[in-house]
C-alpha atoms as a PDB file:
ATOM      1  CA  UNK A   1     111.317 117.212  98.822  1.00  0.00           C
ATOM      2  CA  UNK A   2     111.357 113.912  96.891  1.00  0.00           C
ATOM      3  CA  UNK A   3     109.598 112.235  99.607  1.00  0.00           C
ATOM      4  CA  UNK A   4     106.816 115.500  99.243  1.00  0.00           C
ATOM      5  CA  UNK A   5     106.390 114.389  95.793  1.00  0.00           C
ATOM      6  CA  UNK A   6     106.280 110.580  95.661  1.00  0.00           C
ATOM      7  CA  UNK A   7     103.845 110.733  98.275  1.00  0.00           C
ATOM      8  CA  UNK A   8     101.777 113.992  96.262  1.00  0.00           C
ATOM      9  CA  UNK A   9      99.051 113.389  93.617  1.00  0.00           C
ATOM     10  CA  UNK A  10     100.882 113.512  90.203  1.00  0.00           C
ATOM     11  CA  UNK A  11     104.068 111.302  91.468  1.00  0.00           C
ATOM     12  CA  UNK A  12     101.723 108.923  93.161  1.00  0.00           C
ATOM     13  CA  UNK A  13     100.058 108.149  89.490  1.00  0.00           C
ATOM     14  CA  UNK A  14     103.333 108.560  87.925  1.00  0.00           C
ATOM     15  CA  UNK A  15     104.967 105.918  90.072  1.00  0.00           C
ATOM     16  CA  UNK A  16     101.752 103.145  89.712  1.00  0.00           C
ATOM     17  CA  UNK A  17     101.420 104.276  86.284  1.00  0.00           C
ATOM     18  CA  UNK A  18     105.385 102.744  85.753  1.00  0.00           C
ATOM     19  CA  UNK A  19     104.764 100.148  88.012  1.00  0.00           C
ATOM     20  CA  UNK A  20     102.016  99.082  86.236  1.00  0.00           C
ATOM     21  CA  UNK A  21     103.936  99.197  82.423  1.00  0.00           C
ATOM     22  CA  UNK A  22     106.333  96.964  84.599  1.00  0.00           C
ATOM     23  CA  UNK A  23     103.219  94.530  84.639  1.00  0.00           C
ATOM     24  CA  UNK A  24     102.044  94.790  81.631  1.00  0.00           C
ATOM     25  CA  UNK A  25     105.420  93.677  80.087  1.00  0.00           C
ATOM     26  CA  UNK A  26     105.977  90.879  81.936  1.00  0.00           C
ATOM     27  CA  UNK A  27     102.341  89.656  81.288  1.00  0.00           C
ATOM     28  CA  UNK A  28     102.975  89.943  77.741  1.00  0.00           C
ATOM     29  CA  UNK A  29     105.547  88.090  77.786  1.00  0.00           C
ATOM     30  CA  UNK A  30     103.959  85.244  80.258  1.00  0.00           C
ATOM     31  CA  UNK A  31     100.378  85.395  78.689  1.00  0.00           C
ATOM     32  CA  UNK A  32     100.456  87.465  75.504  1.00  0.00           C
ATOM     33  CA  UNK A  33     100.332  90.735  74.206  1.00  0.00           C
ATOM     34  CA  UNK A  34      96.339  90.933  74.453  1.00  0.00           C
ATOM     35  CA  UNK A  35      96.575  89.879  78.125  1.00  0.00           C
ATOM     36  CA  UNK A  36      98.818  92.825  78.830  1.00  0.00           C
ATOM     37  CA  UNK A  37      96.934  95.132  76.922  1.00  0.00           C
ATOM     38  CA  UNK A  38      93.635  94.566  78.503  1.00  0.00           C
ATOM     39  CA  UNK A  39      95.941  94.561  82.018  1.00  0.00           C
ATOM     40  CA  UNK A  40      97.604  98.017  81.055  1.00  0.00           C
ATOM     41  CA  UNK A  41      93.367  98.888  80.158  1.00  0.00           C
ATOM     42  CA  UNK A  42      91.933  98.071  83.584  1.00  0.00           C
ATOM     43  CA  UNK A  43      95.144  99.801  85.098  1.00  0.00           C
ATOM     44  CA  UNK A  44      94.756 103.251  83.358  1.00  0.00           C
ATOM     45  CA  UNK A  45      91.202 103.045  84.290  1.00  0.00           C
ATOM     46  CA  UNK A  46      91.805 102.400  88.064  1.00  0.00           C
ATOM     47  CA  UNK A  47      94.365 105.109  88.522  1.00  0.00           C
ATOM     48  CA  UNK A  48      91.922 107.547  86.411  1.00  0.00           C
ATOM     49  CA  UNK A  49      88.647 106.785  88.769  1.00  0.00           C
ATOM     50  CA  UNK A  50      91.665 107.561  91.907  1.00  0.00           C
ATOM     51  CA  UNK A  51      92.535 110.862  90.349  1.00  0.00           C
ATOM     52  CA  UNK A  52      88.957 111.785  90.059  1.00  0.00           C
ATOM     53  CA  UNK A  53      88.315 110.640  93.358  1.00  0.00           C
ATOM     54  CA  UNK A  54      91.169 112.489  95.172  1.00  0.00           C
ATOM     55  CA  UNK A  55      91.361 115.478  92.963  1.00  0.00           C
ATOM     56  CA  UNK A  56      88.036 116.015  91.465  1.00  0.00           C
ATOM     57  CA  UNK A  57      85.177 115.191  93.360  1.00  0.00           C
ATOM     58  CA  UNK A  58      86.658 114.122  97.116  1.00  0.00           C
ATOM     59  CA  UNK A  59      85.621 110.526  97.528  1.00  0.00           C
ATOM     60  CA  UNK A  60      84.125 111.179 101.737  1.00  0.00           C
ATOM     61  CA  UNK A  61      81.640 113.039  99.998  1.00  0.00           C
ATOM     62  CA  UNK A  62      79.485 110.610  98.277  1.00  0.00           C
ATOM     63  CA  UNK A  63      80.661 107.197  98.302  1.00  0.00           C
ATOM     64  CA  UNK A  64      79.466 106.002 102.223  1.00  0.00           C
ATOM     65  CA  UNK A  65      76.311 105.931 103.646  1.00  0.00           C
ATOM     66  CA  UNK A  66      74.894 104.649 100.539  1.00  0.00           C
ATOM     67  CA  UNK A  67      74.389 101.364  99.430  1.00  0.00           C
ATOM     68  CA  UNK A  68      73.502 102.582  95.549  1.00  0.00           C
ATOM     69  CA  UNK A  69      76.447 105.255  95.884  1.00  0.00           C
ATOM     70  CA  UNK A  70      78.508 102.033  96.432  1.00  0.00           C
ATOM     71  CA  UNK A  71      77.007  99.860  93.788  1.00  0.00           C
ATOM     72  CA  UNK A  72      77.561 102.851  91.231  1.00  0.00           C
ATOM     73  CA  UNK A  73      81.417 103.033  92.007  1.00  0.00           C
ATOM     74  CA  UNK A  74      81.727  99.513  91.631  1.00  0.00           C
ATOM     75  CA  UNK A  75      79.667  99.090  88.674  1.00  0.00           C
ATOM     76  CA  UNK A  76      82.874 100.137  86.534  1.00  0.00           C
ATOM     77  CA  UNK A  77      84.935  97.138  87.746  1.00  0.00           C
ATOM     78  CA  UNK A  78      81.864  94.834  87.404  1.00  0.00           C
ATOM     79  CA  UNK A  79      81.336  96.125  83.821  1.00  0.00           C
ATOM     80  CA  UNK A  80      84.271  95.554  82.796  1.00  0.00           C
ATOM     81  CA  UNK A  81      84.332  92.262  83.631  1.00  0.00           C
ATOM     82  CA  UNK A  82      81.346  91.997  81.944  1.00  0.00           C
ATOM     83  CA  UNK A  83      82.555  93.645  78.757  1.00  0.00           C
ATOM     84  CA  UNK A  84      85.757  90.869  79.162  1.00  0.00           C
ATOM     85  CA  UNK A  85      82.944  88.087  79.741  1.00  0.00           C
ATOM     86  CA  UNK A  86      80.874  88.697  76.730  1.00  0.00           C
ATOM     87  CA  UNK A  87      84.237  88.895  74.183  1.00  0.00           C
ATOM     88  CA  UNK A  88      85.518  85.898  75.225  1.00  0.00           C
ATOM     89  CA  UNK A  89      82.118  83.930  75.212  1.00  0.00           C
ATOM     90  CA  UNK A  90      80.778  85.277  71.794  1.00  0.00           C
ATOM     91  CA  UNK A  91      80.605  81.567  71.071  1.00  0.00           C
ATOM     92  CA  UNK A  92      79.258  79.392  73.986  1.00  0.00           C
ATOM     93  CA  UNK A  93      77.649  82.128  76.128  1.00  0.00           C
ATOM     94  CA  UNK A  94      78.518  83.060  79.355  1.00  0.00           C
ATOM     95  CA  UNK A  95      75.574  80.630  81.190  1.00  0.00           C
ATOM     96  CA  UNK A  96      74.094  80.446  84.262  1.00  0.00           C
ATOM     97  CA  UNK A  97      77.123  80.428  85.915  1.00  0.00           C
ATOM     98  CA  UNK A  98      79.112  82.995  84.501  1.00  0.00           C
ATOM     99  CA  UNK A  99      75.959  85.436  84.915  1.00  0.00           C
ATOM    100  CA  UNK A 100      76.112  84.796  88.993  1.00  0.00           C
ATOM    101  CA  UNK A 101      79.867  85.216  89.327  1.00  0.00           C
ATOM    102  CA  UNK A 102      79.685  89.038  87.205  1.00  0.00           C
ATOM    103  CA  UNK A 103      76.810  89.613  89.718  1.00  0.00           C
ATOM    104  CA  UNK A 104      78.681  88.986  92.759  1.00  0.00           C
ATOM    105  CA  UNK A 105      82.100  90.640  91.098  1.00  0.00           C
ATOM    106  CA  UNK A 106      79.894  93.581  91.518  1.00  0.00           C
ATOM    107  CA  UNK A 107      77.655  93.154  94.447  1.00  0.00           C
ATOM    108  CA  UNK A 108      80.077  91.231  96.666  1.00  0.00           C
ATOM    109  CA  UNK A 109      82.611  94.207  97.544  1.00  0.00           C
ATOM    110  CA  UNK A 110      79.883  96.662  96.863  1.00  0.00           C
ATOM    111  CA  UNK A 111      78.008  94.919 100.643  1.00  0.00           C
ATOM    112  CA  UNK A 112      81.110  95.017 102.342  1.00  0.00           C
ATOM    113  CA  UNK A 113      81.872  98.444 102.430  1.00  0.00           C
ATOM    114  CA  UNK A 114      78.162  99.324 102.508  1.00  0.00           C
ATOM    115  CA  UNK A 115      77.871  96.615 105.783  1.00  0.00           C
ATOM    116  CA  UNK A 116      80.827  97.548 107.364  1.00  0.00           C
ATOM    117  CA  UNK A 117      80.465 100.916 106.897  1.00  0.00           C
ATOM    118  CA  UNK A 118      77.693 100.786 109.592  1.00  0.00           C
ATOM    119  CA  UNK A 119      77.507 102.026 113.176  1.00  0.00           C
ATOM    120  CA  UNK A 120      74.930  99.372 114.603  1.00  0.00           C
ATOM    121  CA  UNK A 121      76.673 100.513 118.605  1.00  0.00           C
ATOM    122  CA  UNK A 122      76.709 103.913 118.769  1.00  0.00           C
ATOM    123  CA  UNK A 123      74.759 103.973 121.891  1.00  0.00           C
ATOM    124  CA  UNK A 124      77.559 101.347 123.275  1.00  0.00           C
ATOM    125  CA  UNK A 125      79.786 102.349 126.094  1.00  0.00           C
ATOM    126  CA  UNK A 126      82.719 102.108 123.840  1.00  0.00           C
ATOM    127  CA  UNK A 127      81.251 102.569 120.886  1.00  0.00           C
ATOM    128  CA  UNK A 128      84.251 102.668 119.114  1.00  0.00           C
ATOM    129  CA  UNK A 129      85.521  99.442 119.892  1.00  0.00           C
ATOM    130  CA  UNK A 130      82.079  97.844 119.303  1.00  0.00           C
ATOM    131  CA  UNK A 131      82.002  99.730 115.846  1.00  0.00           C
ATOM    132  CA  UNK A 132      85.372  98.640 114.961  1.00  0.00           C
ATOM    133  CA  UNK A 133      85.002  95.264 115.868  1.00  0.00           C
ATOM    134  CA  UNK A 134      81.816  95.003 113.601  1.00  0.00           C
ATOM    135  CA  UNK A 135      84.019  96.774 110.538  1.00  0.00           C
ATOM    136  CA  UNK A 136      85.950  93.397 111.243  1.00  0.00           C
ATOM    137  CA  UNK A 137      83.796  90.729 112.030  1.00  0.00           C
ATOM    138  CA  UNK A 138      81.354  91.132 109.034  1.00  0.00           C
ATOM    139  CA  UNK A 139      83.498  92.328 106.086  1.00  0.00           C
ATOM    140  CA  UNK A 140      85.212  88.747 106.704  1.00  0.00           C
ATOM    141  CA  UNK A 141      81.378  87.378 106.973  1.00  0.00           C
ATOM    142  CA  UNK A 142      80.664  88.647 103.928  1.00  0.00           C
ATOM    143  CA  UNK A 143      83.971  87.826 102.287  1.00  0.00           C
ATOM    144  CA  UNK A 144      83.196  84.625 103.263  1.00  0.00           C
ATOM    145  CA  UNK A 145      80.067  83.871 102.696  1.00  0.00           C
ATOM    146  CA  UNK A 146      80.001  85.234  99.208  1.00  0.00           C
ATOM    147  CA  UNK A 147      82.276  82.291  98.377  1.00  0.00           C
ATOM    148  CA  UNK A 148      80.738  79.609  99.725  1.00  0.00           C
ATOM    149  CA  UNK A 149      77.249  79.882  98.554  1.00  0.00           C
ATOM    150  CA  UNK A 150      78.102  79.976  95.023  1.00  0.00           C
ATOM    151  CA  UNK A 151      80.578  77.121  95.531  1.00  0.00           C
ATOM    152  CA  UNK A 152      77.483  75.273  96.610  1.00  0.00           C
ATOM    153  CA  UNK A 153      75.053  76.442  94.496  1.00  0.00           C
ATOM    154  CA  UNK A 154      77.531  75.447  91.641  1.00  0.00           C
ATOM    155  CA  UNK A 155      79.095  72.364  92.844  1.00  0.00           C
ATOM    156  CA  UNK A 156      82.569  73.701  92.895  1.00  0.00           C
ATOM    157  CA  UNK A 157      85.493  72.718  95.747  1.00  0.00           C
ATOM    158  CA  UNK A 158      85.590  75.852  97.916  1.00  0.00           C
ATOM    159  CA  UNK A 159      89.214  74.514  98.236  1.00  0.00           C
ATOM    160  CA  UNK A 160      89.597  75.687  94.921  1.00  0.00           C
ATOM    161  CA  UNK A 161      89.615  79.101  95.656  1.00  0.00           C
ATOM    162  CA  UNK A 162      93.821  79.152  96.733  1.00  0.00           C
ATOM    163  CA  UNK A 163      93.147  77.431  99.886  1.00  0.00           C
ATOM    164  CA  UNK A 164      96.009  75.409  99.679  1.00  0.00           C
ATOM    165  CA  UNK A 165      99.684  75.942 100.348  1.00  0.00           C
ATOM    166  CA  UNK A 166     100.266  74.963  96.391  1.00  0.00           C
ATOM    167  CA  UNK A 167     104.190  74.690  95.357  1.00  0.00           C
ATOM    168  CA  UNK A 168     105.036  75.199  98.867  1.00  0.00           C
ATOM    169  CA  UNK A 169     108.997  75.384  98.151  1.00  0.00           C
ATOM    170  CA  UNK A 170     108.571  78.423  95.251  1.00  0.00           C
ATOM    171  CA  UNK A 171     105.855  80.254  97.245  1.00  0.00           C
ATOM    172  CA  UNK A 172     108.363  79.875  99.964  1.00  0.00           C
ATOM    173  CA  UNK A 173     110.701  82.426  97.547  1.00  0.00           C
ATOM    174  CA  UNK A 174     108.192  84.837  96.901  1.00  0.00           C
ATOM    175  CA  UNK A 175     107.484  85.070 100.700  1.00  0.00           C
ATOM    176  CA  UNK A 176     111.344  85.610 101.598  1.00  0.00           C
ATOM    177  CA  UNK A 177     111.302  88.511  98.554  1.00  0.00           C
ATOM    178  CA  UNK A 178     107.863  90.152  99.499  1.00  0.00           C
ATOM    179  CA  UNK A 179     107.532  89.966 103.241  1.00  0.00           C
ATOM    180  CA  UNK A 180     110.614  91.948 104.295  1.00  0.00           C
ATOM    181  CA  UNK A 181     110.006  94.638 101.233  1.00  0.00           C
ATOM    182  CA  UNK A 182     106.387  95.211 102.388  1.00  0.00           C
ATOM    183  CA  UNK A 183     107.439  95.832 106.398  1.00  0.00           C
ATOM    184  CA  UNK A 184     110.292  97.867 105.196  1.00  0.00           C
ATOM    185  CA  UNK A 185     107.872 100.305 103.134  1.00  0.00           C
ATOM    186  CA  UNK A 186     104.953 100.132 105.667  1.00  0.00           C
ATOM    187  CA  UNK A 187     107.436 101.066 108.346  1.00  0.00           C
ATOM    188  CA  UNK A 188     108.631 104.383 106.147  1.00  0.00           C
ATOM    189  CA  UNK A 189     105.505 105.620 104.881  1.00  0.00           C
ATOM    190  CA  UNK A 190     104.277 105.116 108.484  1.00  0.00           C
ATOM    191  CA  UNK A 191     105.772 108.702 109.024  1.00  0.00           C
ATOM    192  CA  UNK A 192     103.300 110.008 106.919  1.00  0.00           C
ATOM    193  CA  UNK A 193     100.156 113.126 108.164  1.00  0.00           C
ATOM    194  CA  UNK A 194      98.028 110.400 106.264  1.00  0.00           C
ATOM    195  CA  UNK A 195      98.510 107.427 107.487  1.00  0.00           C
ATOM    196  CA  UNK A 196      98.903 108.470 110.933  1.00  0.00           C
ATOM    197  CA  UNK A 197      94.888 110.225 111.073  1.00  0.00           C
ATOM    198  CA  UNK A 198      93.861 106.688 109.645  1.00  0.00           C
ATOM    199  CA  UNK A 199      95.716 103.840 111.355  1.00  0.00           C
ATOM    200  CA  UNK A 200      94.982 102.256 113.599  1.00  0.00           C
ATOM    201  CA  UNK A 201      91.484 102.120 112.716  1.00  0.00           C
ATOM    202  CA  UNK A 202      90.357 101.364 116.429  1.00  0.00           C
ATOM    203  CA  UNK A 203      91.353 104.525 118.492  1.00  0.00           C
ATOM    204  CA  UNK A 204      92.453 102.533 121.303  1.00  0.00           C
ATOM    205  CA  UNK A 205      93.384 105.073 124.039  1.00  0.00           C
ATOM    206  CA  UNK A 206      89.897 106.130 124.318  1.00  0.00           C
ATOM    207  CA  UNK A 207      89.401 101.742 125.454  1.00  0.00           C
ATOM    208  CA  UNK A 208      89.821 103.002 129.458  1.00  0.00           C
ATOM    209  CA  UNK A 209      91.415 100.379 131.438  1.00  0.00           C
ATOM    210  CA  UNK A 210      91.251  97.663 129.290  1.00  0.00           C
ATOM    211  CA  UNK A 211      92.797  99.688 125.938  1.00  0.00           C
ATOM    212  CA  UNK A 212      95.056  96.544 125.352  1.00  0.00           C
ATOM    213  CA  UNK A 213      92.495  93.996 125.372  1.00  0.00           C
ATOM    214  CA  UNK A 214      90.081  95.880 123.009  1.00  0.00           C
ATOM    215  CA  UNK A 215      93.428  96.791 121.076  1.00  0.00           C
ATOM    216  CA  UNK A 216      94.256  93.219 120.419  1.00  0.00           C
ATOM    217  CA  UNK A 217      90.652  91.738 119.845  1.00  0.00           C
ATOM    218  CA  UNK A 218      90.119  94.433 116.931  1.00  0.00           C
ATOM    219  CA  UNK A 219      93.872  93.159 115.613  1.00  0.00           C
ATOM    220  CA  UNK A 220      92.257  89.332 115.716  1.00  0.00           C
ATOM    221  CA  UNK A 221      89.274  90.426 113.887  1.00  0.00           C
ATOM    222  CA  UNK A 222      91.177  93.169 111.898  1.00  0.00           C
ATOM    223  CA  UNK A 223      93.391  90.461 110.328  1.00  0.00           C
ATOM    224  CA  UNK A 224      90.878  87.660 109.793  1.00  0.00           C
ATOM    225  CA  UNK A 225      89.177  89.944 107.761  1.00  0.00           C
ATOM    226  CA  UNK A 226      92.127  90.288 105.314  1.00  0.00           C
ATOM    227  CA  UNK A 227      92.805  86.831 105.333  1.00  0.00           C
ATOM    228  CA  UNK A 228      88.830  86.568 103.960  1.00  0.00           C
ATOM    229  CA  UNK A 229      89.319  88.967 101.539  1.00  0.00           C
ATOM    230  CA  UNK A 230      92.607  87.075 100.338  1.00  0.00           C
ATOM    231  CA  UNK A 231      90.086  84.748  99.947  1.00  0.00           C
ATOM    232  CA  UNK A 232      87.798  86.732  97.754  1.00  0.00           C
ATOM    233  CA  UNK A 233      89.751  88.795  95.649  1.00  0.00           C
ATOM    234  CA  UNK A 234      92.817  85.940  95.026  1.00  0.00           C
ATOM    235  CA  UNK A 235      90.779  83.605  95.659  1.00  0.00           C
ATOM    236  CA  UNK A 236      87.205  83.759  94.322  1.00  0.00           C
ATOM    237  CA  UNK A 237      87.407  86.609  91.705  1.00  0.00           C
ATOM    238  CA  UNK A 238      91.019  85.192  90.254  1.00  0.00           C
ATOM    239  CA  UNK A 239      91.162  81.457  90.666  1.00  0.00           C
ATOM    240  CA  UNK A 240      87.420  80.799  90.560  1.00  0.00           C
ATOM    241  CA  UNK A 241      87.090  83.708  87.406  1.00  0.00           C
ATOM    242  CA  UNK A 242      89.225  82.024  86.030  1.00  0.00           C
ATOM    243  CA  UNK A 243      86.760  80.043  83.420  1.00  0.00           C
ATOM    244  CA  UNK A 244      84.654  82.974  82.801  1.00  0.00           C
ATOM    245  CA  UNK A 245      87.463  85.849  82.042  1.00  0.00           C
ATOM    246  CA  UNK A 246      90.230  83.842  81.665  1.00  0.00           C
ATOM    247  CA  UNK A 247      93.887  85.559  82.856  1.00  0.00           C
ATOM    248  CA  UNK A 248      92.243  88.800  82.387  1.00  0.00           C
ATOM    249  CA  UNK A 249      90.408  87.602  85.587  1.00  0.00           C
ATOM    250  CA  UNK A 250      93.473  88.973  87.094  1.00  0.00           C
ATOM    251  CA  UNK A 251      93.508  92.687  85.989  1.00  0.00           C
ATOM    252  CA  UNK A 252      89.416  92.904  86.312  1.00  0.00           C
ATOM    253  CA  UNK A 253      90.227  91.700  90.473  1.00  0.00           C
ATOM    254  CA  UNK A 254      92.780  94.703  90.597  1.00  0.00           C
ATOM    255  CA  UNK A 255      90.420  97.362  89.552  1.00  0.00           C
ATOM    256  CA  UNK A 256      87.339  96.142  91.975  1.00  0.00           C
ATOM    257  CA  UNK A 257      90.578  96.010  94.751  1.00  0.00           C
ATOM    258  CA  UNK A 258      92.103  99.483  93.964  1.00  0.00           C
ATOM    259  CA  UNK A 259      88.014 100.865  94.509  1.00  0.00           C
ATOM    260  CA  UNK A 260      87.367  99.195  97.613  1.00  0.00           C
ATOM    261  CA  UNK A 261      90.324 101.473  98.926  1.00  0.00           C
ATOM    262  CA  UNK A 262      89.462 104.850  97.603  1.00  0.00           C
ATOM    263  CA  UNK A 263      88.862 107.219 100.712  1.00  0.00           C
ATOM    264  CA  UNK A 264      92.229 105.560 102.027  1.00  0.00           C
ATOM    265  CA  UNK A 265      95.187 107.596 101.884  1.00  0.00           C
ATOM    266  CA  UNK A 266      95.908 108.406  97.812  1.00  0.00           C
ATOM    267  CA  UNK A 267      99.482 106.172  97.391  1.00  0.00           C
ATOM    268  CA  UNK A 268      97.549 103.501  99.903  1.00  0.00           C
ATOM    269  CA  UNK A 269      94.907 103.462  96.985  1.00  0.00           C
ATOM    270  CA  UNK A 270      97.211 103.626  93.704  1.00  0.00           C
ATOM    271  CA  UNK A 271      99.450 100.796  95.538  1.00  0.00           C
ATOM    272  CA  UNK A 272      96.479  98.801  95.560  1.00  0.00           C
ATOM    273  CA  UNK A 273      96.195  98.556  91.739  1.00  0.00           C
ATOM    274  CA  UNK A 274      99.984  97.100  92.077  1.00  0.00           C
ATOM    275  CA  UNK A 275      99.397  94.994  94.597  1.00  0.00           C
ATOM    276  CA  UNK A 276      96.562  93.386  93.641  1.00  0.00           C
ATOM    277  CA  UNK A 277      97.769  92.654  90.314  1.00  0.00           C
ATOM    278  CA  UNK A 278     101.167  90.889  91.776  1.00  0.00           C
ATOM    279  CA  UNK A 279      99.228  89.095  93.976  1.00  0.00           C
ATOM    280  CA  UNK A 280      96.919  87.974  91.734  1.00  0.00           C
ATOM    281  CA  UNK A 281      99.592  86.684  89.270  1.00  0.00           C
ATOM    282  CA  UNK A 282     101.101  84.979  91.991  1.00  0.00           C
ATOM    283  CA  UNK A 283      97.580  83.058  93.271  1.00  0.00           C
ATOM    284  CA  UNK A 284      97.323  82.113  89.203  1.00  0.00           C
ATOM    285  CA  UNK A 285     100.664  81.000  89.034  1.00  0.00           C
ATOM    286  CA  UNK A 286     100.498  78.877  92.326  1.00  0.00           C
ATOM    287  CA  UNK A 287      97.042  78.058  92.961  1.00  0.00           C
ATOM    288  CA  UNK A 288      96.862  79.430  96.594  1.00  0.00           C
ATOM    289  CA  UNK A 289      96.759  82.428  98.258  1.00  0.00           C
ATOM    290  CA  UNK A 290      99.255  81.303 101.103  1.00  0.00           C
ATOM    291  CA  UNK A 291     101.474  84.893  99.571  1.00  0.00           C
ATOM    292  CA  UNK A 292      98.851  87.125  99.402  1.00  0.00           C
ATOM    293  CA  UNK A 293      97.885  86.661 103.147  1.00  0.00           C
ATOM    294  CA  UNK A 294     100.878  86.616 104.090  1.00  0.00           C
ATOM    295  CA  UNK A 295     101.810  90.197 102.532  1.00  0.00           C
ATOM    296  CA  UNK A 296      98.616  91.299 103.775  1.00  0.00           C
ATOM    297  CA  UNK A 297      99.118  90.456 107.415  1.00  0.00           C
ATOM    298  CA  UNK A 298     102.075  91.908 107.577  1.00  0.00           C
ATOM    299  CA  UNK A 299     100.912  95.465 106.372  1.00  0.00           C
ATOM    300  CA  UNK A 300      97.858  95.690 108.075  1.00  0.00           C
ATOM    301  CA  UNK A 301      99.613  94.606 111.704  1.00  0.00           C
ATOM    302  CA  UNK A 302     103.191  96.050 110.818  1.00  0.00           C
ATOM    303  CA  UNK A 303     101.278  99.390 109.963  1.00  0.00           C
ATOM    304  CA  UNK A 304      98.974  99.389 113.251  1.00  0.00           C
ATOM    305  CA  UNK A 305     102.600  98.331 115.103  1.00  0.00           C
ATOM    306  CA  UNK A 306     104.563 101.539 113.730  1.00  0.00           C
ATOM    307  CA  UNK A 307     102.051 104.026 114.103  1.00  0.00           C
ATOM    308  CA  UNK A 308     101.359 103.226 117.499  1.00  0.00           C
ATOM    309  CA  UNK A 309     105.413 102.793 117.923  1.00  0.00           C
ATOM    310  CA  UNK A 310     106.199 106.115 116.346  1.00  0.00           C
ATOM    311  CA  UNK A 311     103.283 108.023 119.140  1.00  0.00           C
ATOM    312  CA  UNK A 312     104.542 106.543 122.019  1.00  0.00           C
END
């Protein structure tokens, strides 16, 4: 019964809703009340656009297959960023600079689920292996990519964007807290209808003979492409935002994060928003985003491993 209604519409906002006021008052005490305001903003926002998307208009039924239908849905993150950009720069201007990085907060995440949303094999023998492996392989090229190019165009250390292990002794902590609590809850909510039609996303016993192989290459390319988006989200959008939206660079990441998963299962989606602002305030706090890809990891392969555990 309670499990029914955690896992149900209204207790799934309820629960990221007080999860999120959680935030929001420990970033006002860290960074100030305006910081947690604009935070507890961007949060009510993102869980609104998942209501609407699970409960109002179903998200499978306009969101893929469209590469405008996917700039739309994440114009909202990329305008408030914007709206974030312009207030704090009434002054100086946002520049050259600032301009590109609101462009690619909205373009970059809008071309990976447009490109990786493709089917460039169907005519393949195993078409969904070569399909799957393509979701993979070019969300992390784009992820990538994105990055660099305006780390060269603007002169900036791609380093800078958390690739470093940064206070390795405190991040060190955060792993020993966060690691076991995210393999604990991916290995309950494992059990779930939802998750179970979703994940893996490779069906791997229709691979034939070699199901294992194909299995594990898709896991290889599967979890590079969350340590690339580590790279974006933490990374680019939070470190590398940093001088054009400030801390709230943190909150505006979290909304474009919680909309790249709508179509997921709805608590996958609303636990977005909350963990993309923890990890976020943990790649400010340390410069790196050793934690975040780390977390990641281990819920994308821990969640793969029990729901192929719990069929066998």
């Amino acid at each position: 019964m309670l499990m029914t209604w955690v896992t149900g519409p209204v207790g799934v906002v309820v629960i990221a809703g007080l999860c999120a006021l959680v935030i929001a008052l420990w970033v006002a005490r860290t960074h100030g009340v305006r910081a947690a305001l604009v935070m507890a903003s961007f949060a009510v926002a993102a869980l609104a656009c998942v209501w609407i998307s699970y409960e109002v208009a179903p998200i499978e039924s306009w969101r893929f297959g469209s590469l405008l239908r996917t700039l739309a849905v994440f114009a909202l993150p990329g305008l408030a960023g914007t709206i974030v950009a312009i207030v704090r720069s009434r002054k100086q201007g946002i520049g050259v600079q600032g301009w590109t990085f609101l462009a690619l907060l909205w373009l970059g995440p809008s071309l990976v689920v447009y490109i990786s949303q493709l089917t460039p094999f169907s005519e393949s023998s195993d078409a969904s292996f070569a399909n799957r492996l393509w979701f993979g392989l070019s969300s992390t090229a784009v992820y990538v990519l994105v990055p660099v190019l305006f780390a060269l165009t603007f002169r900036q250390r791609i380093r800078s964007y958390g690739l470093s292990w940064g206070s390795i002794r405190q991040e060190a902590r955060y792993l020993i807290l966060i690691i076991p609590i995210v393999a604990v809850i991916v290995f309950f909510i494992s059990a779930e209808e939802g998750f179970q039609q979703v994940y893996p996303f490779y069906d791997y016993e229709s691979g034939g003979d070699g199901a294992i192989a194909k299995l594990l290459a898709f896991e290889v390319a599967y979890g590079l492409s969350f340590v690339a988006l580590e790279f974006f989200f933490r990374g680019f959008l939070v470190l590398g935002g940093v001088k054009v939206l400030g801390v709230h660079a943190v909150p505006v990441m979290a909304f474009a994060y919680c909309i790249l998963h709508l179509g997921k299962p709805m608590p996958e989606c609303a636990a977005s928003l909350i963990g993309g602002l923890i990890l976020g305030y943990i790649a400010l706090r340390f410069r790196s985003i050793a934690v975040g890809v780390a977390a990641h990891l281990t819920m994308a392969w821990g969640m793969d491993g029990a729901v192929i555990w719990r069929n066998t």
